[in-house]
Protein backbone atom coordinates (compact mmCIF):
# COMPACT_ATOMS: atom_id res chain seq x y z
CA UNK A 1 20.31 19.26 -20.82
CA UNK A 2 16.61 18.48 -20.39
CA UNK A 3 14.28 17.14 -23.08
CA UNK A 4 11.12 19.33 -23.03
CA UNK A 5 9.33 17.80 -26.00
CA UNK A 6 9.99 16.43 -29.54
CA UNK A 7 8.54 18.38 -32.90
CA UNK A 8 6.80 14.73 -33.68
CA UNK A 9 3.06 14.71 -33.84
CA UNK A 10 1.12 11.58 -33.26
CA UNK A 11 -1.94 9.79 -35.14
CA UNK A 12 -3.86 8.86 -32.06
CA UNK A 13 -4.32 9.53 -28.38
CA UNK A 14 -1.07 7.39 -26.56
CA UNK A 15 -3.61 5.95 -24.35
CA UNK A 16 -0.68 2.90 -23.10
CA UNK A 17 1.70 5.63 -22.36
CA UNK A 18 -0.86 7.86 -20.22
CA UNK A 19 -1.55 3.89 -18.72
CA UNK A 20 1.82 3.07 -17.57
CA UNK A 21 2.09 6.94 -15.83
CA UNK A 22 -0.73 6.24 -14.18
CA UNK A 23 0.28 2.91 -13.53
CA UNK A 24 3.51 4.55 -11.92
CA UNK A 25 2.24 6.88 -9.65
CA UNK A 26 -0.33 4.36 -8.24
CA UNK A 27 2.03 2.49 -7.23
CA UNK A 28 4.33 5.06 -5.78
CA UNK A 29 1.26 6.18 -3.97
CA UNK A 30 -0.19 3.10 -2.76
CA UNK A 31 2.58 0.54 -2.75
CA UNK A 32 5.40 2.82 -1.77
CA UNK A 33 3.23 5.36 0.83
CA UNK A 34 4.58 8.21 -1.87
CA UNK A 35 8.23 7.82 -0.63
CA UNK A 36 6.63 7.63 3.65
CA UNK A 37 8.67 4.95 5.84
CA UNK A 38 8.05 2.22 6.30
CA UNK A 39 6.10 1.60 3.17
CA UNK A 40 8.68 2.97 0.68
CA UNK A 41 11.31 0.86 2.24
CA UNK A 42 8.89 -2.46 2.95
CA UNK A 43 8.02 -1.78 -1.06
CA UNK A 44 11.76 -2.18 -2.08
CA UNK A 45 12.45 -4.95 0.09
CA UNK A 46 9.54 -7.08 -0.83
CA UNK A 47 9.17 -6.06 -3.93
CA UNK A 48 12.35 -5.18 -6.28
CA UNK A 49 14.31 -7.18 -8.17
CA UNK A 50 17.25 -8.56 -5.92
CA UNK A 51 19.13 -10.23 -8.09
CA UNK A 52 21.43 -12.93 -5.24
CA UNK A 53 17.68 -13.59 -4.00
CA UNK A 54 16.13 -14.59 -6.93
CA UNK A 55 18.70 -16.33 -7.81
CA UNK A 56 19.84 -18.22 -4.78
CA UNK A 57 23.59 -16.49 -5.14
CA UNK A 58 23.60 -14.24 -2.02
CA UNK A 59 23.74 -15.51 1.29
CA UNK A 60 20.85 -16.15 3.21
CA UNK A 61 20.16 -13.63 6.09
CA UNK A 62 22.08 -11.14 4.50
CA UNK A 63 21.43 -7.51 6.25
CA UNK A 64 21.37 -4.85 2.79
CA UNK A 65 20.93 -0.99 4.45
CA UNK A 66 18.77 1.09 3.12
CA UNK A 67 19.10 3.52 5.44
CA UNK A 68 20.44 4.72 9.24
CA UNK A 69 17.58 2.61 10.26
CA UNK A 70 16.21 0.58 7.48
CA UNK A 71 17.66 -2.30 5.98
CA UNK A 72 16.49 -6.09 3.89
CA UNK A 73 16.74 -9.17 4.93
CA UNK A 74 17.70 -11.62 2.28
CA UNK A 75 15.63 -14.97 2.18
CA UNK A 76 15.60 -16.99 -0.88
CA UNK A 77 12.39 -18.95 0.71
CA UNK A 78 10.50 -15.86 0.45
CA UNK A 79 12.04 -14.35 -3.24
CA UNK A 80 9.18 -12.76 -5.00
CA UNK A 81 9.04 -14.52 -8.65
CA UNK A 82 6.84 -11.63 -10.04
CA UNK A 83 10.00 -8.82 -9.14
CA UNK A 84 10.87 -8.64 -12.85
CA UNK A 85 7.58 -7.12 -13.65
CA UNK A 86 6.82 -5.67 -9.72
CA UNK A 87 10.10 -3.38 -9.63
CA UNK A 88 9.58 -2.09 -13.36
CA UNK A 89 6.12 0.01 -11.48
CA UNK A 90 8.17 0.93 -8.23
CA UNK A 91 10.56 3.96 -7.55
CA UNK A 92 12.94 5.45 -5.08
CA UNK A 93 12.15 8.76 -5.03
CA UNK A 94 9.95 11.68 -5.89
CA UNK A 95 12.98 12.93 -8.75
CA UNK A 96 12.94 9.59 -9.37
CA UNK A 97 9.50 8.93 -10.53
CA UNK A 98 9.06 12.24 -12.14
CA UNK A 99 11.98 12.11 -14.28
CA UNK A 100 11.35 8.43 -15.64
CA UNK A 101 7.52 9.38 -16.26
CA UNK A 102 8.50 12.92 -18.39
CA UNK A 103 11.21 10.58 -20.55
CA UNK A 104 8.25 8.20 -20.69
CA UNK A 105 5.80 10.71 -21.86
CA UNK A 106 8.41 12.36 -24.27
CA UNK A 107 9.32 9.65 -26.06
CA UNK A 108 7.10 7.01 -25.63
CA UNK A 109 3.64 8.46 -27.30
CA UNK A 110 5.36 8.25 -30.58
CA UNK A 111 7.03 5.00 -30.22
CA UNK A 112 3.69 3.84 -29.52
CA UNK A 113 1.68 5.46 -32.74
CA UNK A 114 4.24 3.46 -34.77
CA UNK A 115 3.08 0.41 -32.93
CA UNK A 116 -0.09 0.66 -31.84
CA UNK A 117 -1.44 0.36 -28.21
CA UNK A 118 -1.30 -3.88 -27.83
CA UNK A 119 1.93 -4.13 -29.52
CA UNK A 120 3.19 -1.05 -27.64
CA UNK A 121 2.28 -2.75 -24.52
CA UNK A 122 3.94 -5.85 -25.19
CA UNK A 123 7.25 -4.18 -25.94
CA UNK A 124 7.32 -2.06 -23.14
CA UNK A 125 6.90 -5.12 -20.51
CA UNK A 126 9.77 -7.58 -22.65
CA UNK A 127 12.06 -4.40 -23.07
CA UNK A 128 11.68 -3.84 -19.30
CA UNK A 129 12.78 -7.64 -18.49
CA UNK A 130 15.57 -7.59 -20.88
CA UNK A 131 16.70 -4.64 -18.72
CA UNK A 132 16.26 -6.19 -15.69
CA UNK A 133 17.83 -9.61 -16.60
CA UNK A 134 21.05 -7.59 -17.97
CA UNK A 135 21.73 -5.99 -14.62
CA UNK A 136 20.97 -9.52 -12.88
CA UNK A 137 23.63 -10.86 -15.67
CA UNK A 138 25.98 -8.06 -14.90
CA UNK A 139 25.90 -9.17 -11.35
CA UNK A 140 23.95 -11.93 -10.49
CA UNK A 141 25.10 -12.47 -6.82
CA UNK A 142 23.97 -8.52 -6.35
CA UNK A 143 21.71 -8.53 -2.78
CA UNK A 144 21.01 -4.52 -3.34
CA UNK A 145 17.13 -4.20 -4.42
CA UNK A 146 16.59 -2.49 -8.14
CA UNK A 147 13.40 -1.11 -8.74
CA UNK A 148 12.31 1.87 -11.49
CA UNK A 149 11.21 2.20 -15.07
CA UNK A 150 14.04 3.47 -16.40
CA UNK A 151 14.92 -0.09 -17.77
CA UNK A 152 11.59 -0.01 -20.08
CA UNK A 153 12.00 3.81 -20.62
CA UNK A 154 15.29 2.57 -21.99
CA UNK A 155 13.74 0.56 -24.41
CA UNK A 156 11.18 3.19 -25.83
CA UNK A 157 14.16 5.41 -26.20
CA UNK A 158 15.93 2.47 -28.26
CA UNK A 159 12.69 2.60 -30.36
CA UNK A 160 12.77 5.92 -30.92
CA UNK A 161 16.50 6.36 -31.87
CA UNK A 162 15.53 2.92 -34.43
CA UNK A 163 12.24 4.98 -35.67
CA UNK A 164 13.24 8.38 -35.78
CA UNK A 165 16.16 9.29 -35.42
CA UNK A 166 16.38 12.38 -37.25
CA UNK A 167 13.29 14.29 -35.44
CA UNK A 168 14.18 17.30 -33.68
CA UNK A 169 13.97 17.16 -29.78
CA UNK A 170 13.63 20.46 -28.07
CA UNK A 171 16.37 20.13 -25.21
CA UNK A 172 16.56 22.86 -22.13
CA UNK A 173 20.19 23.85 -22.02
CA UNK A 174 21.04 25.62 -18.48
CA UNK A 175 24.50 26.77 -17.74
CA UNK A 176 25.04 28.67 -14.78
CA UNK A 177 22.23 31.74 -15.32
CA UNK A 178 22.02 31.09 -19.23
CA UNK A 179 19.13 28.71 -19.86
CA UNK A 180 18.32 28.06 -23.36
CA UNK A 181 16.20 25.88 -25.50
CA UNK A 182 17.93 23.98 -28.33
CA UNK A 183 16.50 21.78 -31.11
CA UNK A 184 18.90 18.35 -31.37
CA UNK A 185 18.24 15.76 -33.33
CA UNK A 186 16.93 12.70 -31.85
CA UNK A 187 19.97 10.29 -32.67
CA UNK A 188 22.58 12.83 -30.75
CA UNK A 189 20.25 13.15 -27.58
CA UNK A 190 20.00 9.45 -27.33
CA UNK A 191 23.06 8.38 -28.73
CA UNK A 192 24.65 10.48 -25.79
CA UNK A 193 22.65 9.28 -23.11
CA UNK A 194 23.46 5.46 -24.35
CA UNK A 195 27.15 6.34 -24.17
CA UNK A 196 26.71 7.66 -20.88
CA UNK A 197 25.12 5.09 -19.42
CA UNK A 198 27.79 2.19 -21.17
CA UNK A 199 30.53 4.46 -19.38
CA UNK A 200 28.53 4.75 -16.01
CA UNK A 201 28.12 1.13 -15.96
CA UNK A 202 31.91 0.07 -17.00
CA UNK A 203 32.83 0.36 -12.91
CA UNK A 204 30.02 -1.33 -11.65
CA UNK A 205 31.40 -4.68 -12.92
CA UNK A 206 34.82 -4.35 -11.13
CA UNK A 207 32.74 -3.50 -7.41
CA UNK A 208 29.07 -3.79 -6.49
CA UNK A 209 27.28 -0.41 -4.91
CA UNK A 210 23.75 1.27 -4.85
CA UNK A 211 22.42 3.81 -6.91
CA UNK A 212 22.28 3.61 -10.41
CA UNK A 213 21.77 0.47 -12.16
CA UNK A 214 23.58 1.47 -15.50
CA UNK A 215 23.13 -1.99 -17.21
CA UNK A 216 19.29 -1.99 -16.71
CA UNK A 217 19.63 1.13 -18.71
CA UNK A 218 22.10 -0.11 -21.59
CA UNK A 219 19.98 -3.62 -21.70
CA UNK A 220 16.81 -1.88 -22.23
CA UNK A 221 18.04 0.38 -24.80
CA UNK A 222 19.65 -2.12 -26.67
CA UNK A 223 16.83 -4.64 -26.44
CA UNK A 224 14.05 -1.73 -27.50
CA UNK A 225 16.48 -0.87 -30.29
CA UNK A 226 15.91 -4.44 -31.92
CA UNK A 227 12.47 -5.08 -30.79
CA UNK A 228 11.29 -1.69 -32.57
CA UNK A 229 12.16 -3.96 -36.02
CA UNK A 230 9.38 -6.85 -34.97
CA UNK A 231 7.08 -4.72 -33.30
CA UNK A 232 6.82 -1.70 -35.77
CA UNK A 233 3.36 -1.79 -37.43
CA UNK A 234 4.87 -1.07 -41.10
CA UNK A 235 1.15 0.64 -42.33
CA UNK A 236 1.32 3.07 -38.69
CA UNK A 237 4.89 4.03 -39.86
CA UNK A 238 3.94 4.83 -42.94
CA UNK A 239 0.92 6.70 -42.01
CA UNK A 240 3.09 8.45 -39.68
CA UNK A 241 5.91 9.44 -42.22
CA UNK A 242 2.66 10.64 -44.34
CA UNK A 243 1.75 13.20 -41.74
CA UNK A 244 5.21 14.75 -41.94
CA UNK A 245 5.04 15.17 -45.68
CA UNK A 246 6.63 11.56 -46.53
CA UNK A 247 9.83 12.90 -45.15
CA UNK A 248 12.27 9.46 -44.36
CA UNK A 249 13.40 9.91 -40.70
């Protein structure tokens, strides 16, 4: 299932949310040469969040493959303090990007109208660290580079499942050659992601591997969930339960 949009006007323009796309796909295209060796994999290396690095866990001179030809070369001399923040703007694919910047978009313009746009901006970057210091915590000796949004994007979807969890989602249900659309609400569609990503992340603790980094995901979440109660603007959520009629979400 694919979330096309949610039946949730906003109050204002999301102008932070239309900021951190853009944001994105600058950096995919001028940091990462759009996905182009050697840039995308000189971007990753010197750039995402390697947890053993940063720390001073992994081994020094460790070779990590990236690919048949491609690979880092740990050195804790040269650990970039600023990969927290760097890797949150970075990605490892076209599907990649696109996917993290639609969830962004889809959830994230309300999440900030309940906020507003400094507040909004504020949470995005401290739900994005929490995310990225739970998958350092979940293996901090890791030498395998993390880089995406999906930590942060985790984090507006925690806000959104704490803000409104009964607004109706549109998902796109495809099964084989039916393809449907079907209105869910908000607290199912995110609730079941969450679970997912708990289960998908269960493994990782028992072995260390590449692709998904399932903690960022659950750390983000988690952390937006609780940060939605301190950064909520309570006169912006009110004004926003006014334009649906007062209705309590």
């Amino acid at each position: 299932m694919i979330p096309l949009h949610d039946d949730n006007p906003t109050l204002s323009v999301p102008a932070v949310t239309v900021a951190l796309v853009v944001l994105n796909v600058a950096g995919w295209l001028l940091l990462q040469g759009a996905g182009v060796e050697p840039a995308l994999s000189r971007s990753v290396c010197q750039l995402g969040l390697i947890p053993g690095e940063l720390l001073g866990l992994a081994r020094d001179g460790v070779r990590v493959p990236l690919g048949p030809e491609v690979a880092c070369i740990l050195e804790h001399s040269s650990a970039n303090w600023l990969s927290p923040v760097l890797s949150m703007f970075l990605h490892g694919g076209w599907f990649h990007l696109i996917g993290n910047m639609w969830f962004l978009w889809v959830f994230g313009n309300n999440v900030e109208d309940s906020m507003g746009r400094r507040r909004f901006a504020a949470f995005y970057l401290l739900s994005g660290l929490a995310a990225a210091a739970a998958q350092t915590l979940a293996n901090p000796a890791s030498a395998i580079p993390m880089v995406g949004a999906s930590g942060a994007i985790g984090g507006v979807m925690g806000a959104y499942a704490s803000l409104y969890p009964r607004a109706r989602v549109q998902m796109l249900f495809i099964l084989g050659f039916y393809v449907t659309r079907v209105p869910v609400p908000a607290y199912l569609v995110l609730g079941y992601w969450f679970l997912l990503q708990l289960l998908g992340g269960i493994p990782s603790l028992q072995a260390e591997g590449g692709g998904v980094a399932f903690w960022a995901h659950v750390g983000g979440f988690a952390s937006g969930f609780v940060l939605s109660f301190v950064f909520r603007d309570a006169q912006r959520v009110a004004a926003h339960r006014a334009l649906h009629g007062g209705r309590a979400w």
